[in-house]
C-alpha atoms as a PDB file:
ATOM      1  CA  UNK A   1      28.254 -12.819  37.047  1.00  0.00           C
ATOM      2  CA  UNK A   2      26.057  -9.747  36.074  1.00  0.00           C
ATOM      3  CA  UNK A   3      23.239 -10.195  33.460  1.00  0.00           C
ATOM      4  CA  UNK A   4      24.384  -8.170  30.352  1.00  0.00           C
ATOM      5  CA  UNK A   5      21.839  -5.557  28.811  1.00  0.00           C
ATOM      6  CA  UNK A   6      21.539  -4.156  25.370  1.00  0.00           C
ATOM      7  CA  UNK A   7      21.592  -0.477  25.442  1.00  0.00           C
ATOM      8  CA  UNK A   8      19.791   1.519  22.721  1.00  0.00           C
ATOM      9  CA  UNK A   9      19.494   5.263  21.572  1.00  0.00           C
ATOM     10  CA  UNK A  10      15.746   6.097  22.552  1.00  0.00           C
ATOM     11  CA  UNK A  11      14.064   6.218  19.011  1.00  0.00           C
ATOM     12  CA  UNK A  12      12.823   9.506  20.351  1.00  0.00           C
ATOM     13  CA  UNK A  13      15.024  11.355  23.141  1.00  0.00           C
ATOM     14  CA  UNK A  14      17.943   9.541  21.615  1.00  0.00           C
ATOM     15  CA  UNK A  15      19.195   9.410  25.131  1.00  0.00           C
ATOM     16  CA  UNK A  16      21.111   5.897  26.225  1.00  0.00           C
ATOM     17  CA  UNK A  17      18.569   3.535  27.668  1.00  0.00           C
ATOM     18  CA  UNK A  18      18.295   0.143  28.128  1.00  0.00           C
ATOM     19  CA  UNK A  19      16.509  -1.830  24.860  1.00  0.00           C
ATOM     20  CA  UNK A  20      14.788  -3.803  28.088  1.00  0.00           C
ATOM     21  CA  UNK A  21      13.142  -0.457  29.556  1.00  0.00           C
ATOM     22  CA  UNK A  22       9.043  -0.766  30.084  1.00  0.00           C
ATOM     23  CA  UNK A  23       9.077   2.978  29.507  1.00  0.00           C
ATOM     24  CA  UNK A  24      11.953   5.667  28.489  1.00  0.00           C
ATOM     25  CA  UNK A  25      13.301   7.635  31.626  1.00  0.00           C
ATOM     26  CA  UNK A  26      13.666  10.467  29.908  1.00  0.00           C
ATOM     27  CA  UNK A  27      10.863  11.119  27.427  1.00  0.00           C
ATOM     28  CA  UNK A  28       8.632   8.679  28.479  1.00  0.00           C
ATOM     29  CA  UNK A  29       8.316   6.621  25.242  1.00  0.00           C
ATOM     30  CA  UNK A  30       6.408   3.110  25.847  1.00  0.00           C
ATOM     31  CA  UNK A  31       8.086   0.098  25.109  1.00  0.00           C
ATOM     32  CA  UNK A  32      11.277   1.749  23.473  1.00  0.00           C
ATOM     33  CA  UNK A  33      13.206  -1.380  22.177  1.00  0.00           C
ATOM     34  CA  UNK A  34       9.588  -2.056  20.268  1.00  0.00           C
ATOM     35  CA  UNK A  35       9.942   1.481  18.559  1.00  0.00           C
ATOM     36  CA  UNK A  36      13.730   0.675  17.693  1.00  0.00           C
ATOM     37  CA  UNK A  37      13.226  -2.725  15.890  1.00  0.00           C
ATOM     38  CA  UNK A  38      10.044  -0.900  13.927  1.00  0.00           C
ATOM     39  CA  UNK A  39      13.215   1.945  13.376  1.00  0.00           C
ATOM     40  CA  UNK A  40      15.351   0.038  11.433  1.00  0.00           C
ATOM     41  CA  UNK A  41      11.903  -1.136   9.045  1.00  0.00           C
ATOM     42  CA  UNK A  42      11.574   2.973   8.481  1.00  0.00           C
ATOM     43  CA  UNK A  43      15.353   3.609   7.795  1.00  0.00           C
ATOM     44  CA  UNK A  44      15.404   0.564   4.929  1.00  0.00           C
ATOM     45  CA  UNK A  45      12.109   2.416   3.719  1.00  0.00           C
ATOM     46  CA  UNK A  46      13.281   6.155   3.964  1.00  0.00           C
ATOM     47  CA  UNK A  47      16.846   5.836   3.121  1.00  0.00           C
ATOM     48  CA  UNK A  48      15.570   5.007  -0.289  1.00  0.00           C
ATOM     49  CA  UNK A  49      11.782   6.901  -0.159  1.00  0.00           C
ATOM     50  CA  UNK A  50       9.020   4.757   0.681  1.00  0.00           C
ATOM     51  CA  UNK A  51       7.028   6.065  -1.969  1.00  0.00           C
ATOM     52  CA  UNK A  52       9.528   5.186  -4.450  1.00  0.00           C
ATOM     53  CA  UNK A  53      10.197   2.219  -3.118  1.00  0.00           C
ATOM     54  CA  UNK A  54       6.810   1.148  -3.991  1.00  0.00           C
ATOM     55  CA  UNK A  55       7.327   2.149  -7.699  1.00  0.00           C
ATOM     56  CA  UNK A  56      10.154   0.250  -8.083  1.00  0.00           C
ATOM     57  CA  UNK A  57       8.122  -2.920  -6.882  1.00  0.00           C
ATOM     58  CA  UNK A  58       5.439  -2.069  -9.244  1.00  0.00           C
ATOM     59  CA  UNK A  59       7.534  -1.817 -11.690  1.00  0.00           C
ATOM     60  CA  UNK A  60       9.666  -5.118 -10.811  1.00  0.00           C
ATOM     61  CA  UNK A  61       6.669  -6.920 -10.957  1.00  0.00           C
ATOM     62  CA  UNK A  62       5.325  -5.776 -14.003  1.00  0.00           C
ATOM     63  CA  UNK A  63       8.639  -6.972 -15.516  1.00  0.00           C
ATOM     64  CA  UNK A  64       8.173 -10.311 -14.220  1.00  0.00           C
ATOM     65  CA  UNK A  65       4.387 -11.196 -15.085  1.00  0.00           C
ATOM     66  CA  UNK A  66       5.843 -10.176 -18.581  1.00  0.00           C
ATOM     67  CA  UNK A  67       8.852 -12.203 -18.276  1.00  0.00           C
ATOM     68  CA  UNK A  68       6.670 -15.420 -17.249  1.00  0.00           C
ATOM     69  CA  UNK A  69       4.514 -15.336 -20.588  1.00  0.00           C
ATOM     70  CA  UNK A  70       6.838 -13.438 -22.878  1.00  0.00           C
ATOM     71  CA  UNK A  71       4.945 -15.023 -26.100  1.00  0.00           C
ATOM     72  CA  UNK A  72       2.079 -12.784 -25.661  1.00  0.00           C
ATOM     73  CA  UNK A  73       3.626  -9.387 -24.648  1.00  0.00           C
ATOM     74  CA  UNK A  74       2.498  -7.659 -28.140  1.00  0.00           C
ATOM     75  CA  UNK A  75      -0.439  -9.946 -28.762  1.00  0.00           C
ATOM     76  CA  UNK A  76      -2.845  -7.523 -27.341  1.00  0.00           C
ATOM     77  CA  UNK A  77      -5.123  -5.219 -29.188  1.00  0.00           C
ATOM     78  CA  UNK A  78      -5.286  -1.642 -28.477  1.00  0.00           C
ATOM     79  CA  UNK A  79      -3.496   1.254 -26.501  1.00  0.00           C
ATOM     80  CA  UNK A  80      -4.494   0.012 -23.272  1.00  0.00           C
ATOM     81  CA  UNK A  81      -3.100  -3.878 -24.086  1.00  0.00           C
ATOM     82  CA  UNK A  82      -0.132  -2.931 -25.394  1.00  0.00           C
ATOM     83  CA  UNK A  83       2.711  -4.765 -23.844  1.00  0.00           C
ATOM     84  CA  UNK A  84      -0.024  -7.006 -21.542  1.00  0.00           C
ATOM     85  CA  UNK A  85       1.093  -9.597 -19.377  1.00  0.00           C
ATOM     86  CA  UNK A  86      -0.990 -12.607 -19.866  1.00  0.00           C
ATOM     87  CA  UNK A  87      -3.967 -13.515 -17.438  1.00  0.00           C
ATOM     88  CA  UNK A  88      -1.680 -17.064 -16.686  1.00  0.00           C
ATOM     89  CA  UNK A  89       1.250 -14.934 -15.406  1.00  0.00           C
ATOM     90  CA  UNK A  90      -1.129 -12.606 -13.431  1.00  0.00           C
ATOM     91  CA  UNK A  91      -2.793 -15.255 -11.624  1.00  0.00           C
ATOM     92  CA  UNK A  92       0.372 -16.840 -11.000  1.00  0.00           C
ATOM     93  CA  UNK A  93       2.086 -13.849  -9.448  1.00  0.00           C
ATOM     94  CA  UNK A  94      -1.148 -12.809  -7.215  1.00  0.00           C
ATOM     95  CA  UNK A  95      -4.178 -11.411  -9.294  1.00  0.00           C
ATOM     96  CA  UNK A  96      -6.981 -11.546  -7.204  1.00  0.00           C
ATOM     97  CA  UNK A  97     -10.766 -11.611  -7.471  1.00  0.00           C
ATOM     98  CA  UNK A  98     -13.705 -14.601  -6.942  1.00  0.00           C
ATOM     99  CA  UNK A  99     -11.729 -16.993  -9.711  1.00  0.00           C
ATOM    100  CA  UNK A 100      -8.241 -16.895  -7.979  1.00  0.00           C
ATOM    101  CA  UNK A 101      -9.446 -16.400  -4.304  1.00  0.00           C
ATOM    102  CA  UNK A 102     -12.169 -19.202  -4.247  1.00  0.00           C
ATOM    103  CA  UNK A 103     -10.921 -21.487  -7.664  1.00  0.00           C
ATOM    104  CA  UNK A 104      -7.497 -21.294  -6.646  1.00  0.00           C
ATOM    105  CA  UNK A 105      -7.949 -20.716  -3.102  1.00  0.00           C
ATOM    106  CA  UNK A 106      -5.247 -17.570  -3.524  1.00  0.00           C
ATOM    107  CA  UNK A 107      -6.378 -15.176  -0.192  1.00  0.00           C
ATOM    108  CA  UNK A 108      -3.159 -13.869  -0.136  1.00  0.00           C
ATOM    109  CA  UNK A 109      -3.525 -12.913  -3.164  1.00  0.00           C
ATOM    110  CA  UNK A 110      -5.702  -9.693  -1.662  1.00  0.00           C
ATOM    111  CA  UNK A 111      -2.213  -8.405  -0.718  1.00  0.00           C
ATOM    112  CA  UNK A 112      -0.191  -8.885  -3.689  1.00  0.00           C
ATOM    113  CA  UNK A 113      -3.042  -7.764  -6.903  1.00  0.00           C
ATOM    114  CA  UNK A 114      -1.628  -4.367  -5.413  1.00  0.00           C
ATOM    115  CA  UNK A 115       1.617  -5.158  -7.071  1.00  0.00           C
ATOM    116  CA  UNK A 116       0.117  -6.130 -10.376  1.00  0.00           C
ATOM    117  CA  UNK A 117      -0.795  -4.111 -13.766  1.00  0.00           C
ATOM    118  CA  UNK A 118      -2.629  -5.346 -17.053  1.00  0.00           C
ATOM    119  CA  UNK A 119      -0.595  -2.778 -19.731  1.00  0.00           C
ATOM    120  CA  UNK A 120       2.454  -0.166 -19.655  1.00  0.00           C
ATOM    121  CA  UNK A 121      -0.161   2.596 -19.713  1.00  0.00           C
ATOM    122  CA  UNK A 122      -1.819   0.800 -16.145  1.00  0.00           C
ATOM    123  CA  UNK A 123       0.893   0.716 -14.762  1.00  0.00           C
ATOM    124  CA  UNK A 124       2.393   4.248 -15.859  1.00  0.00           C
ATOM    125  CA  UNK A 125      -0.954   5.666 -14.382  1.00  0.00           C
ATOM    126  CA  UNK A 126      -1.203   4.198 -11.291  1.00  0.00           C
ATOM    127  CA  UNK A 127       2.554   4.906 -10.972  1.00  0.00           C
ATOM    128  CA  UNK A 128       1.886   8.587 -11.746  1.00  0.00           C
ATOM    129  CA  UNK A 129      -0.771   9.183  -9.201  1.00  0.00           C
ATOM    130  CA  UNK A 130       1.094   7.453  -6.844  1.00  0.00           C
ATOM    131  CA  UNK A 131       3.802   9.695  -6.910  1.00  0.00           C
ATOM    132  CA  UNK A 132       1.824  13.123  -7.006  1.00  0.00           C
ATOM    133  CA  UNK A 133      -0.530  11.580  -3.597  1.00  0.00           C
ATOM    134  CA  UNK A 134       2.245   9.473  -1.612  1.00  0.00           C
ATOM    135  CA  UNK A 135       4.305  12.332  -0.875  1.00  0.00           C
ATOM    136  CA  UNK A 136       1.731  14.569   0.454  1.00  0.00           C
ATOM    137  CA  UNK A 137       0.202  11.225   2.643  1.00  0.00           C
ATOM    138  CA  UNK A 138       3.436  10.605   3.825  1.00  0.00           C
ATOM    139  CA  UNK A 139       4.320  13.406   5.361  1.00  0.00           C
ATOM    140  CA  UNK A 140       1.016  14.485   7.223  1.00  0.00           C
ATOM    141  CA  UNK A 141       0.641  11.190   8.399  1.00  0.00           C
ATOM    142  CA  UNK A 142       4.190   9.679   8.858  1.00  0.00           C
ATOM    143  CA  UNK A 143       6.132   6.404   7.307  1.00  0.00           C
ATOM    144  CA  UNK A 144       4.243   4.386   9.872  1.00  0.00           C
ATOM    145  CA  UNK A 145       0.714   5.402   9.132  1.00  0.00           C
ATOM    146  CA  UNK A 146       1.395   6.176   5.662  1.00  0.00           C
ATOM    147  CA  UNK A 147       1.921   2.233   5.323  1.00  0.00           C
ATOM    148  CA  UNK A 148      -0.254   0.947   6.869  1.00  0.00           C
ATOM    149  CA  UNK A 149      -3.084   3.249   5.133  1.00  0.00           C
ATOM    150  CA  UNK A 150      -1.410   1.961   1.551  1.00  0.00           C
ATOM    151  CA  UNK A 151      -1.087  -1.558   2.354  1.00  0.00           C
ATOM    152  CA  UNK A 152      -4.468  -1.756   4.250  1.00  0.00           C
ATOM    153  CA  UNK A 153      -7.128  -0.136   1.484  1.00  0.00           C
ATOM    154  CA  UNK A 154      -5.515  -2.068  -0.942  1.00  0.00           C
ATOM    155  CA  UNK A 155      -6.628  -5.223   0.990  1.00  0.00           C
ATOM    156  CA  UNK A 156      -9.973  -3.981   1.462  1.00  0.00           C
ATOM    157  CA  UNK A 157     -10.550  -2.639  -2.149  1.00  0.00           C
ATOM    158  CA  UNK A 158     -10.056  -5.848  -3.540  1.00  0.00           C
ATOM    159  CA  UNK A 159     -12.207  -7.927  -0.613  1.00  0.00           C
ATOM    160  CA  UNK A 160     -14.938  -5.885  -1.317  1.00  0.00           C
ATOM    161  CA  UNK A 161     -14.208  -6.417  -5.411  1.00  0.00           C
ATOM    162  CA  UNK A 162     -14.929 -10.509  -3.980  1.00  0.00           C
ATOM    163  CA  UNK A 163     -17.656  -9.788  -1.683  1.00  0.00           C
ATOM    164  CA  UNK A 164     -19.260  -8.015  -5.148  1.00  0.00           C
ATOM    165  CA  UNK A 165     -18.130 -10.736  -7.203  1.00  0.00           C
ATOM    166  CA  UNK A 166     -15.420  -9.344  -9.360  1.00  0.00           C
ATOM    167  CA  UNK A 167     -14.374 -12.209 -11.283  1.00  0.00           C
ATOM    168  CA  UNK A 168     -10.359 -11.101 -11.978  1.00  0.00           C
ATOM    169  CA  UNK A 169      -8.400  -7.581 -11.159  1.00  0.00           C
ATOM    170  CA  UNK A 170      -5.153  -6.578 -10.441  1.00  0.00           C
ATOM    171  CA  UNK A 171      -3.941  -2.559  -9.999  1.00  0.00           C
ATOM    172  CA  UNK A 172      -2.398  -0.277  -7.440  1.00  0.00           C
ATOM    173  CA  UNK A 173      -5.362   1.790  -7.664  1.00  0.00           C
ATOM    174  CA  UNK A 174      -7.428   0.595  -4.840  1.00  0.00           C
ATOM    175  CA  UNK A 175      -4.554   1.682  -2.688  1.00  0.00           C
ATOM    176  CA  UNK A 176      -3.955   4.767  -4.501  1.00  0.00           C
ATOM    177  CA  UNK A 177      -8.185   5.491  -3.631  1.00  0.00           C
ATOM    178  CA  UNK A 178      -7.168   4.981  -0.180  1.00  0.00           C
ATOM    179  CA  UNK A 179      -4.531   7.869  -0.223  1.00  0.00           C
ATOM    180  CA  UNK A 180      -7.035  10.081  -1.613  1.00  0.00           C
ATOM    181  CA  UNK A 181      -9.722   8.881   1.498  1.00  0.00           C
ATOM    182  CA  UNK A 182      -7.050   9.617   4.018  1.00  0.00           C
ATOM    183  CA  UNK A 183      -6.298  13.343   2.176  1.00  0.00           C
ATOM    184  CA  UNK A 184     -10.042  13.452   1.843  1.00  0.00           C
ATOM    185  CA  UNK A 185     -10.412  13.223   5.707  1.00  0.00           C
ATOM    186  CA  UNK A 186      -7.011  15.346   6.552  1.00  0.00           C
ATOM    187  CA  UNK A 187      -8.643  17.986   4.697  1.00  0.00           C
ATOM    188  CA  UNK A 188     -12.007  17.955   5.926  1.00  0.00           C
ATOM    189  CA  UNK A 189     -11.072  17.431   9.684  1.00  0.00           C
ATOM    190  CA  UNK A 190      -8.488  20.141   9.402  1.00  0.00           C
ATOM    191  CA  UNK A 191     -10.317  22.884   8.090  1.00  0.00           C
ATOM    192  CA  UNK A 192      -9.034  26.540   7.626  1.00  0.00           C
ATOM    193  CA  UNK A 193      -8.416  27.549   4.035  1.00  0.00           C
ATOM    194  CA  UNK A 194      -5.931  25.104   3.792  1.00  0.00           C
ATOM    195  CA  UNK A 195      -7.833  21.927   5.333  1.00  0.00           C
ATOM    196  CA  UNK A 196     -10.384  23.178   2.606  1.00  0.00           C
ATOM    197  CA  UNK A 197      -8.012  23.165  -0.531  1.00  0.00           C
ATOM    198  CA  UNK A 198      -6.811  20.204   0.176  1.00  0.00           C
ATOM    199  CA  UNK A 199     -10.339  18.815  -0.088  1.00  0.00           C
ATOM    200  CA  UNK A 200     -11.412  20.067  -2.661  1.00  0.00           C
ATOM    201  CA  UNK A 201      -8.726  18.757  -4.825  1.00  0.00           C
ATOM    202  CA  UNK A 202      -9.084  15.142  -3.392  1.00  0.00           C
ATOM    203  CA  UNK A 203     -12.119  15.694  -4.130  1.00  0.00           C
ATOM    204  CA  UNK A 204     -11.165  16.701  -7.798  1.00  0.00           C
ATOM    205  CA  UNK A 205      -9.320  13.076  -8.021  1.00  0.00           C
ATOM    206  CA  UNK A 206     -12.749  11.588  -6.459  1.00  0.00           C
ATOM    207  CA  UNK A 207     -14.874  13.385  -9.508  1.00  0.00           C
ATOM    208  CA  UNK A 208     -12.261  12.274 -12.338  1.00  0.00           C
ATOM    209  CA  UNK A 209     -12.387   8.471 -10.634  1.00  0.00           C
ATOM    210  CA  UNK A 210     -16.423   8.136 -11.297  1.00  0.00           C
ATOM    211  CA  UNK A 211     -15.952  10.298 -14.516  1.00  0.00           C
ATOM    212  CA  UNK A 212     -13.000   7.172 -15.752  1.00  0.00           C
ATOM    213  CA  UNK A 213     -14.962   4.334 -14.227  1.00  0.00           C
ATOM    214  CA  UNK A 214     -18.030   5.250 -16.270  1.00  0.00           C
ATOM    215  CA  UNK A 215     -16.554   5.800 -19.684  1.00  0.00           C
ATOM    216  CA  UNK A 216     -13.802   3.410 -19.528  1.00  0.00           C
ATOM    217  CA  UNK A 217     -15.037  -0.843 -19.320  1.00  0.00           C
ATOM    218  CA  UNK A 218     -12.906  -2.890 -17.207  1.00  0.00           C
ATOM    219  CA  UNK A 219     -12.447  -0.675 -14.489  1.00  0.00           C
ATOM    220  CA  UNK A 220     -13.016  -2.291 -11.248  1.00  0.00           C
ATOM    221  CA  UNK A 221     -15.118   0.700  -9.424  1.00  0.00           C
ATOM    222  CA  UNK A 222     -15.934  -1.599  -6.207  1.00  0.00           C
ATOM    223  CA  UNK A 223     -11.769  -1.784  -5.473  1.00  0.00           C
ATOM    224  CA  UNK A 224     -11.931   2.117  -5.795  1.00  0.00           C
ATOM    225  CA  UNK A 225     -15.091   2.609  -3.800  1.00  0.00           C
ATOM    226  CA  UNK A 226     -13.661   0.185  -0.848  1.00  0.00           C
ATOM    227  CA  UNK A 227     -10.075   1.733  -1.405  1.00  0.00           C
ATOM    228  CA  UNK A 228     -11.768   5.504  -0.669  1.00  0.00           C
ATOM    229  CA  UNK A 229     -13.526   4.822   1.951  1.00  0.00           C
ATOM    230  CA  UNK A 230     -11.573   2.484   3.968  1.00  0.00           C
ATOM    231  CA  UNK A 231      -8.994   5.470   3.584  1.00  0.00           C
ATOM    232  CA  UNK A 232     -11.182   8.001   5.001  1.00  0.00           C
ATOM    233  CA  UNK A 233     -11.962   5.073   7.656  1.00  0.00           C
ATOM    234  CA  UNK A 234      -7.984   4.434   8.722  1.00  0.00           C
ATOM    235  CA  UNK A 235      -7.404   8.648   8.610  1.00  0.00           C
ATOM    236  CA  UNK A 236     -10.001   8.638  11.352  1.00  0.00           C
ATOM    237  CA  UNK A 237      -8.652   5.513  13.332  1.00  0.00           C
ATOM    238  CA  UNK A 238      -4.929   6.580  12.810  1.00  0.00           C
ATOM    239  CA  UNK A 239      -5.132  10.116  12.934  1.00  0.00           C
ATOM    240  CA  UNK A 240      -2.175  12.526  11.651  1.00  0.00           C
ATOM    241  CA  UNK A 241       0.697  14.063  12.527  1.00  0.00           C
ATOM    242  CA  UNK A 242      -1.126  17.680  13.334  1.00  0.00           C
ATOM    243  CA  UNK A 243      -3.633  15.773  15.853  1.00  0.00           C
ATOM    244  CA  UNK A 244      -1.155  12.972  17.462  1.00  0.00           C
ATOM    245  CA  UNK A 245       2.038  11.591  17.144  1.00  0.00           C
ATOM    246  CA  UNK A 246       2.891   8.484  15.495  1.00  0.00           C
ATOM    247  CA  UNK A 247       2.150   5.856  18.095  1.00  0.00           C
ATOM    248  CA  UNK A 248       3.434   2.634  19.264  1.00  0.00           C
ATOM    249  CA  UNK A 249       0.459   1.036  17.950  1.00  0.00           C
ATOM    250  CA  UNK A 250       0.627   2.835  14.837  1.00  0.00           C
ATOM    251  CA  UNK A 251       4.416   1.068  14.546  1.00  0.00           C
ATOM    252  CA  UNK A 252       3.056  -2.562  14.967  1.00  0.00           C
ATOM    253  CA  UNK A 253       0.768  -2.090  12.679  1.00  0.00           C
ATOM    254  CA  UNK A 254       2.865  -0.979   9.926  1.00  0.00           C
ATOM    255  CA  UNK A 255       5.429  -3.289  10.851  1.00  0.00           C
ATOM    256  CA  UNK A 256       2.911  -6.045  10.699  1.00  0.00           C
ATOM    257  CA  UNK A 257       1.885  -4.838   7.289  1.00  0.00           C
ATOM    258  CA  UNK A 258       4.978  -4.860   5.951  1.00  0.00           C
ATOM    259  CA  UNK A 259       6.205  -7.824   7.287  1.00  0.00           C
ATOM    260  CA  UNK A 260       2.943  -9.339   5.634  1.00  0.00           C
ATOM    261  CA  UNK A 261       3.451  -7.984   2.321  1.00  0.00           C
ATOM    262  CA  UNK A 262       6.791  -8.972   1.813  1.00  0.00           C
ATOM    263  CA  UNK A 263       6.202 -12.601   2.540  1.00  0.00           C
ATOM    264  CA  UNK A 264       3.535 -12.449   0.583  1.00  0.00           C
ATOM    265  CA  UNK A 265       5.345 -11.226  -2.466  1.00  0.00           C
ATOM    266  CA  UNK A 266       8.216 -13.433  -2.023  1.00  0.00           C
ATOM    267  CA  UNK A 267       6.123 -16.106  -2.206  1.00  0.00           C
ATOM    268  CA  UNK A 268       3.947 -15.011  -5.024  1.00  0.00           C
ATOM    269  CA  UNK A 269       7.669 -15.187  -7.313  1.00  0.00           C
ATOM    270  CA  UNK A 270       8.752 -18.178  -5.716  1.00  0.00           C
ATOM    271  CA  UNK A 271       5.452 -20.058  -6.452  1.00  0.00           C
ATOM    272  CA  UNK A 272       4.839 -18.289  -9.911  1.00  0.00           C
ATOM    273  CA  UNK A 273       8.067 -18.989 -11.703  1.00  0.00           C
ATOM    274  CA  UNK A 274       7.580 -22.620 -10.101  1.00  0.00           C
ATOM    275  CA  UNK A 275       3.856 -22.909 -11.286  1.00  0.00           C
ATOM    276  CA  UNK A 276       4.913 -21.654 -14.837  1.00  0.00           C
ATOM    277  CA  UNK A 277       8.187 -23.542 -15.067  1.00  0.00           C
END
C-alpha cells in the first residue's frame, strides 16, 4: 500500500507541493512545511494585527494584576499611582528585577515584566508609543522579525536592569526602546533622504527617553539603554525587508519566541491567581 503524503500550498509560490519536500520545486523555498506551520502562527497574529494584539495583552494584564489586589487600586498617591496594581500582584503575575529573579527564583519572569504596568497613565504611554512605532517596525521588517525584535529587547532590557541591580520593574518600554534601535538602524543603514528622516526622528524618541529618565524617579533607564541597543543589535543580525527577505531562520526564531512567551504568560496567571488565592 502506498505511503500517503500531506500536500501543502508553498507558503511562497503557493504552488502544490509536498509538506515533506527538502526544498520547493518551484521557487526554491527551504524546508517549506517549516515555513507553513510558522504560517498559521502569522495568520492568528495578522488576522487580528500583531501590534494590536499586543495591546490587548497589555491591557488584559493590567486588568488582572488589578483584579488580584483590588483593595489597593485607589490607595496610591499621585497622577502616576492612580489606579496601581499592588507590588504583591505584580510579582505574582511576572515583575522582574534582582528581588523576584534571585529571591523568588522568577527567570521567566524576564519575559513576562513586558506584559506588566505600575498605573493607567504607564500603561496608556507605553500603549501609545507602541502603536505610533509597531506599525512602522512591522512592516519594514516583517511579522517574523518584527517579533522576534519585540519579544527579544524586552528580555535583554530587563537582564541588563539585573546584571545592574534593579531591585523591581515591570513596563513594555524596554521593548518599545528596542523598536526605536531597530528604526534607529533601518534609518541609518538605509540612507537617502528618507533613511535620514527616519533617523532623525528615532532619534527624537532617543532625546525625549534621556530627557524623561532624568526628570522623572523610578524610571528604569538600564531596561531602556539594553532595550535600544539590543534593537539596533537584532536590525543588524535580522536585517529588513529592503536588504533580504524574511528567512527561514528568521521564522524559527519568532516562532520560538512566541511559543516562549505564551507559555510563559499562561503560566504567570495560572500560578498568580493560585499564589494569591
Amino acid at each position: 500500500m502506498p505511503e500517503e503524503r500531506k500536500s501543502i500550498l508553498c507558503p511562497d509560490c503557493r504552488k502544490l507541493i509536498s509538506s515533506e519536500e527538502p526544498v520547493c520545486p518551484y521557487c526554491g523555498l527551504s524546508r517549506p512545511g517549516i515555513h507553513n506551520a510558522a504560517g498559521f502562527v502569522k495568520r492568528l497574529f495578522v488576522y487580528s494585527d500583531p501590534v494590536k494584539l499586543i495591546i490587548y495583552i497589555n491591557v488584559i494584564f493590567y486588568i488582572l494584576s488589578l483584579l488580584l489586589d483590588p483593595q489597593v487600586i485607589f490607595s496610591g498617591n499621585g497622577l502616576f499611582n492612580l489606579l496601581s496594581p499592588s507590588a504583591k500582584s505584580l510579582l505574582a503575575l511576572g515583575a522582574t528585577g534582582t528581588y523576584p529573579f534571585f529571591a523568588y527564583g522568577h527567570y521567566w519572569s524576564l519575559v513576562s515584566a513586558s506584559f506588566l504596568h505600575g498605573g493607567i497613565l504607564h500603561l496608556v504611554f507605553n500603549m501609545m508609543a507602541l502603536a505610533q512605532l509597531g506599525p512602522f517596525v512591522l512592516r519594514e521588517f516583517g511579522f517574523y522579525r518584527f517579533m522576534s525584535i519585540y519579544i527579544l529587547t524586552g528580555i535583554a532590557g530587563f537582564a541588563v536592569s539585573v546584571l545592574f541591580n534593579v531591585n523591581f520593574t515591570i513596563g513594555a518600554s524596554a521593548s518599545i526602546c528596542g523598536l526605536i534601535g531597530a528604526i534607529i538602524y533601518y534609518g541609518k543603514s538605509r540612507g537617502g533622504y528618507y533613511g535620514e528622516a527616519i533617523y532623525k526622528q528615532a532619534m527624537g524618541w532617543v532625546v525625549g527617553l534621556i530627557i524623561f529618565g532624568i526628570i522623572i524617579s523610578g524610571i528604569n533607564n538600564w531596561a531602556h539603554g539594553g532595550g535600544l541597543v539590543s534593537g539596533i543589535a537584532l536590525a543588524f543580525l535580522l536585517g529588513y525587508n529592503d536588504r533580504k527577505r524574511e528567512s527561514s531562520g528568521d521564522r524559527l526564531i519568532a516562532l520560538a519566541c512566541i511559543t516562549v512567551t505564551a507559555a510563559i504568560l499562561l503560566w504567570a496567571v495560572l500560578s498568580g491567581f493560585y499564589s494569591i488565592f
